[in-house]
N, C-alpha and C. Protein backbone atom coordinates (compact mmCIF):
# COMPACT_ATOMS: atom_id res chain seq x y z
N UNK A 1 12.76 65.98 106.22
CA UNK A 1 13.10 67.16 105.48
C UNK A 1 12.75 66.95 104.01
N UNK A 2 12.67 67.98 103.36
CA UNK A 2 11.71 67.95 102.03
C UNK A 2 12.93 67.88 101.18
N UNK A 3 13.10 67.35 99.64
CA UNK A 3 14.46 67.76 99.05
C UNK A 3 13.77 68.82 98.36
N UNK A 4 15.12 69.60 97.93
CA UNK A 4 14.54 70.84 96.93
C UNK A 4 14.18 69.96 95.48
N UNK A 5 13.64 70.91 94.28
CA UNK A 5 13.30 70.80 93.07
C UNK A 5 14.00 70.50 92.62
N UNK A 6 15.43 71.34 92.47
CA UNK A 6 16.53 70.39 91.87
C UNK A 6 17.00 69.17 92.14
N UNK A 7 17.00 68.77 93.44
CA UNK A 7 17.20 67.25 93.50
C UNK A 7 16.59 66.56 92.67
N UNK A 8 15.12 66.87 92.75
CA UNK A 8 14.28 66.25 92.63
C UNK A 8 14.56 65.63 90.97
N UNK A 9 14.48 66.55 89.98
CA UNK A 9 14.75 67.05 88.58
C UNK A 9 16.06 66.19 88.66
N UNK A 10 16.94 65.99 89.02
CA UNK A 10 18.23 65.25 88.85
C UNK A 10 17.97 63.83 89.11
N UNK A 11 16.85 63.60 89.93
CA UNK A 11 16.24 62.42 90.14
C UNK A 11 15.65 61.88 89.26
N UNK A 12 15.04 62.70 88.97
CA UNK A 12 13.88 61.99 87.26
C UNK A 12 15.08 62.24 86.18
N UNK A 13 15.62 62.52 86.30
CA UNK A 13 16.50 62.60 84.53
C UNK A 13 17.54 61.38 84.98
N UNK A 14 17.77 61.15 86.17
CA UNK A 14 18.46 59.96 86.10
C UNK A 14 18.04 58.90 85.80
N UNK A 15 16.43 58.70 86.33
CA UNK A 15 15.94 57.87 86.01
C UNK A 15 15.15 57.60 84.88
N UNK A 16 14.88 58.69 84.17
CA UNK A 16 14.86 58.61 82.72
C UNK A 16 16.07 58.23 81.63
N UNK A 17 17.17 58.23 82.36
CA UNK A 17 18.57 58.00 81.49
C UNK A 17 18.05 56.39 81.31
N UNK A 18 18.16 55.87 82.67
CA UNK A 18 18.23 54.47 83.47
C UNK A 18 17.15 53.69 82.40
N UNK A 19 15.95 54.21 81.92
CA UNK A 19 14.46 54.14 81.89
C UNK A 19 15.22 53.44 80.11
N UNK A 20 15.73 54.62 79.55
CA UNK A 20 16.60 54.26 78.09
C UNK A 20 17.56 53.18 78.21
N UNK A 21 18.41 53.20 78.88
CA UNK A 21 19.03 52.22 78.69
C UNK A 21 18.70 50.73 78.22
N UNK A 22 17.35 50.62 79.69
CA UNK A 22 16.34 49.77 79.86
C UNK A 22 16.02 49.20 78.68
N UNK A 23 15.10 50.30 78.11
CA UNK A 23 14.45 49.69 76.68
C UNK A 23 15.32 49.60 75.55
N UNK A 24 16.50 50.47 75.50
CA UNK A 24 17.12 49.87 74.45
C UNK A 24 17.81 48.72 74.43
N UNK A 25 18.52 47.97 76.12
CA UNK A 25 18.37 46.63 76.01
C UNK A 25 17.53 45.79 75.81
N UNK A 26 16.70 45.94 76.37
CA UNK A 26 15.04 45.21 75.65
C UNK A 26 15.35 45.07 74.33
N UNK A 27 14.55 45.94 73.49
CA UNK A 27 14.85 46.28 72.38
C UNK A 27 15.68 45.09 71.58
N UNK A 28 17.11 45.70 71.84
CA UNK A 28 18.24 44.73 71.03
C UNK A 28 18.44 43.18 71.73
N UNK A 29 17.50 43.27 72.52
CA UNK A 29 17.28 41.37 72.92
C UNK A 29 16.58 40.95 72.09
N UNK A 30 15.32 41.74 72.22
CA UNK A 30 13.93 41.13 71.37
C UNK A 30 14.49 41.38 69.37
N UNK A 31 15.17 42.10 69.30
CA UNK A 31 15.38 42.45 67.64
C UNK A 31 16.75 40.88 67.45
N UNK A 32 17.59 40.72 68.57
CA UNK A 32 17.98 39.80 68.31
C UNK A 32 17.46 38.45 68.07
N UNK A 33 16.68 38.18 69.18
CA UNK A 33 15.57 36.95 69.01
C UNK A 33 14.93 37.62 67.30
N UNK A 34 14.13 38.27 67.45
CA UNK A 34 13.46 38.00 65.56
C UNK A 34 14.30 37.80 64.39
N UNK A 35 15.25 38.65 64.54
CA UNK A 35 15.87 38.28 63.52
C UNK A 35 16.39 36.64 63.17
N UNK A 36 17.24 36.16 64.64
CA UNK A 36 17.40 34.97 64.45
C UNK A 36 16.42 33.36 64.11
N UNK A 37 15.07 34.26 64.15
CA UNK A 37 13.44 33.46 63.95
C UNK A 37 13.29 33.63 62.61
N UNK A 38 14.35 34.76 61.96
CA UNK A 38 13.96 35.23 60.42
C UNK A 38 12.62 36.54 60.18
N UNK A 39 12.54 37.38 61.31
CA UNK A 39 11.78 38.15 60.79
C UNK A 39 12.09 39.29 59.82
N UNK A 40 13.49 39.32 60.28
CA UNK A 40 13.80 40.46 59.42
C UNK A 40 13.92 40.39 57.60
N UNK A 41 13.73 38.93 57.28
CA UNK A 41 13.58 38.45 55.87
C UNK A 41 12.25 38.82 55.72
N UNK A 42 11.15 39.07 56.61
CA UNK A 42 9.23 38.78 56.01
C UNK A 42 9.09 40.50 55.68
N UNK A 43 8.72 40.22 54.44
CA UNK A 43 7.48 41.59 53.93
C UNK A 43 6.54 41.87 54.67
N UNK A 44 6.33 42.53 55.92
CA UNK A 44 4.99 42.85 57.03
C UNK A 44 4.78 43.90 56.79
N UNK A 45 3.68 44.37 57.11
CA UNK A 45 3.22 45.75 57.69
C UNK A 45 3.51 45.73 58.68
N UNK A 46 3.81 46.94 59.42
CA UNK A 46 4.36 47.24 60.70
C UNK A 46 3.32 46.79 61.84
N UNK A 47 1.81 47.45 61.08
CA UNK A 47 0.50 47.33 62.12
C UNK A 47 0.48 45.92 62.35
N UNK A 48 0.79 44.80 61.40
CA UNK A 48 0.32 43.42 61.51
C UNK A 48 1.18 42.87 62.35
N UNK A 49 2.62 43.00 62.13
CA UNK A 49 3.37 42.47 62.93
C UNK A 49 3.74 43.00 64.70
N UNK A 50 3.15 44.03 64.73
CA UNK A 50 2.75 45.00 66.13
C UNK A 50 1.36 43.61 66.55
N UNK A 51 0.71 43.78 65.86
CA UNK A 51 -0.53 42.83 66.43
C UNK A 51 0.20 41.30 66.68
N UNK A 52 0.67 40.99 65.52
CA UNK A 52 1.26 39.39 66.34
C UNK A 52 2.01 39.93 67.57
N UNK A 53 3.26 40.55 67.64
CA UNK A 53 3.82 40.71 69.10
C UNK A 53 3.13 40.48 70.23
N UNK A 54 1.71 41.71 69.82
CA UNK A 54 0.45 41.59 71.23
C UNK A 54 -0.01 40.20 71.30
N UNK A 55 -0.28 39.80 70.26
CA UNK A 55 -0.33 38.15 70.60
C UNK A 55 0.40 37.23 71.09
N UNK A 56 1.62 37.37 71.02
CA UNK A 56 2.70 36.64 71.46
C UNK A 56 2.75 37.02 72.97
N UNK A 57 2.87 38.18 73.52
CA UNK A 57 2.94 38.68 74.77
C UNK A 57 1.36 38.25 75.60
N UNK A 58 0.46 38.44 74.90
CA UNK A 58 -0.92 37.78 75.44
C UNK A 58 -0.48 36.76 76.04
N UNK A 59 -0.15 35.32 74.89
CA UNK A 59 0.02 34.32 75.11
C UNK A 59 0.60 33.78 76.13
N UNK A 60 2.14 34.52 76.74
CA UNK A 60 3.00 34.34 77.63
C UNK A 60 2.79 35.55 79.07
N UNK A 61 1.99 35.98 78.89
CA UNK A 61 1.27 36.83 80.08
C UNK A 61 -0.43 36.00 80.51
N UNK A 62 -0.77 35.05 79.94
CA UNK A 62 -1.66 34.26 80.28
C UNK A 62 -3.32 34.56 79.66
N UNK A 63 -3.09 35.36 78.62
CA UNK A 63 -4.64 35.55 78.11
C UNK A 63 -4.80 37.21 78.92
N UNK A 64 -3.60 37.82 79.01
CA UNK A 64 -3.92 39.26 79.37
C UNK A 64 -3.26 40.34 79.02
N UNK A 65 -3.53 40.26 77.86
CA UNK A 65 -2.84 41.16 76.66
C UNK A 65 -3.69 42.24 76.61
N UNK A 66 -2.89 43.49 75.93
CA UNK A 66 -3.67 44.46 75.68
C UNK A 66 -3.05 44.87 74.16
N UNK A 67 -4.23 45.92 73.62
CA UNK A 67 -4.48 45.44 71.89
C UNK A 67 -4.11 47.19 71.61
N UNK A 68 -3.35 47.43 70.61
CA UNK A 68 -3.04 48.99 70.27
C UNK A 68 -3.89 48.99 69.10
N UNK A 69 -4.83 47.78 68.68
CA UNK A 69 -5.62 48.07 67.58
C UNK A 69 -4.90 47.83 66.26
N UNK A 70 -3.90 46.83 65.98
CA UNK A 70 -3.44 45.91 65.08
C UNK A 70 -4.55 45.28 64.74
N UNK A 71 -4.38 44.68 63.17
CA UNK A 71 -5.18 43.80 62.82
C UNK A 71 -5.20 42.25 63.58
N UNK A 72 -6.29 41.77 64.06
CA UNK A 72 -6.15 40.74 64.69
C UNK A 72 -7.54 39.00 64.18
N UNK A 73 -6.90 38.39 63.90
CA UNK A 73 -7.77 37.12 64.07
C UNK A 73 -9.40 37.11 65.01
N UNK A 74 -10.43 37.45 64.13
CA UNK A 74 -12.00 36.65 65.02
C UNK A 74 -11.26 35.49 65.90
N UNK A 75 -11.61 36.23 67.31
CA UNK A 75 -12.03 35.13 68.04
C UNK A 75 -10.43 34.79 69.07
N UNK A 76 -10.46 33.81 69.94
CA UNK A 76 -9.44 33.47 71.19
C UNK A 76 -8.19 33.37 69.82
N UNK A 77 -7.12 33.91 70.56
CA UNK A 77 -6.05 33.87 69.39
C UNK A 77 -5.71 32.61 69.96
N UNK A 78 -5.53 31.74 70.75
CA UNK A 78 -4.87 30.66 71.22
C UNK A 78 -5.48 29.05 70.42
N UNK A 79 -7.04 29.47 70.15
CA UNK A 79 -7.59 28.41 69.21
C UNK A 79 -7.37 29.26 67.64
N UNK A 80 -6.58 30.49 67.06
CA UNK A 80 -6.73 30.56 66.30
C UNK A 80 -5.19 30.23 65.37
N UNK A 81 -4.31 30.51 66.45
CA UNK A 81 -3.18 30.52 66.17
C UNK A 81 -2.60 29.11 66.22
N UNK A 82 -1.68 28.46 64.87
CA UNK A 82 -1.11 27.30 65.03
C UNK A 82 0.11 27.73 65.64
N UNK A 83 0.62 26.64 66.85
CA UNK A 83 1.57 26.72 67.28
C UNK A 83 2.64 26.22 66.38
N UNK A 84 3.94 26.84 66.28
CA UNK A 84 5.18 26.59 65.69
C UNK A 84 6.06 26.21 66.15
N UNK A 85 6.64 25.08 66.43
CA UNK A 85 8.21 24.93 67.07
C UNK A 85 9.44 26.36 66.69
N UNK A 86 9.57 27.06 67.95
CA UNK A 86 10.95 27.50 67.18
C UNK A 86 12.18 26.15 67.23
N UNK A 87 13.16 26.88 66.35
CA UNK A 87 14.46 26.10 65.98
C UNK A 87 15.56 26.97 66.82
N UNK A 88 16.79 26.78 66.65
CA UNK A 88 17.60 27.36 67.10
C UNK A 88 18.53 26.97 66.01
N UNK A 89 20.00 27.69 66.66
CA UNK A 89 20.97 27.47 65.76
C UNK A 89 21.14 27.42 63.88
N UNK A 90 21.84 26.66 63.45
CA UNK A 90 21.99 27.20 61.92
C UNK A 90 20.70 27.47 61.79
N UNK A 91 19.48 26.10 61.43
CA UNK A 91 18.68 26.34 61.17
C UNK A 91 17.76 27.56 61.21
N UNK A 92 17.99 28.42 62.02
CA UNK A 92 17.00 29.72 62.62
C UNK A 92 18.23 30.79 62.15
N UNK A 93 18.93 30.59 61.69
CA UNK A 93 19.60 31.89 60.89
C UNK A 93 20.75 31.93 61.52
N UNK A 94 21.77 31.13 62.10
CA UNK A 94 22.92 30.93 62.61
C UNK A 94 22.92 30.62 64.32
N UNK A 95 23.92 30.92 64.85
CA UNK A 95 24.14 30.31 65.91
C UNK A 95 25.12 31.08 67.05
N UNK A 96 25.03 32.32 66.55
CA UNK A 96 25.89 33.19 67.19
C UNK A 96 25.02 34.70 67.28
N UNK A 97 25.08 35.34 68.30
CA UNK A 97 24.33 36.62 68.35
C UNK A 97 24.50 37.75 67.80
N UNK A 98 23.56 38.68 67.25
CA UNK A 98 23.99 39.43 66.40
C UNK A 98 24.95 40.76 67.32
């Protein structure tokens, strides 16, 4: 049996609720991690620091990133980019979540 339209419509808005929730946990994971890395102290452009992200996600998706057209480094970001130890705790901006 077919459902009607309205089901249907109650179906997608639920799962568009679901869809928000989603990313705004995302979101306040990943804003927690930067901040505690200290990003929220750096003077960026939005475009530049959009392009490192894609780099960062490249990196940990295996060399299969996709590019929104941030400014980016000539050439394999993996020979271009020095790797950094993160820190944790005090050192990385405390030790408790925001």
């Amino acid at each position: 049996m077919k459902k009607p339209s309205s089901k249907i419509r109650e179906e997608i808005a639920r799962l568009q609720d679901q869809l928000r929730q989603a990313e705004t946990r995302e979101a306040e994971r990943i804003g927690r991690i930067a901040l505690k890395a200290g990003l929220g102290e750096i003077e960026i452009d939005e475009g530049e620091l959009q392009a490192a992200f894609e780099e960062l996600a490249k990196r940990f998706r295996g060399g299969k990133g996709v590019s929104t057209g941030g400014k980016k480094a000539n050439g394999d970001s993996r020979e271009s980019a020095q790797t950094t130890p993160v820190t944790s705790g005090a050192a990385a901006g405390g030790d408790r979540e925001a």
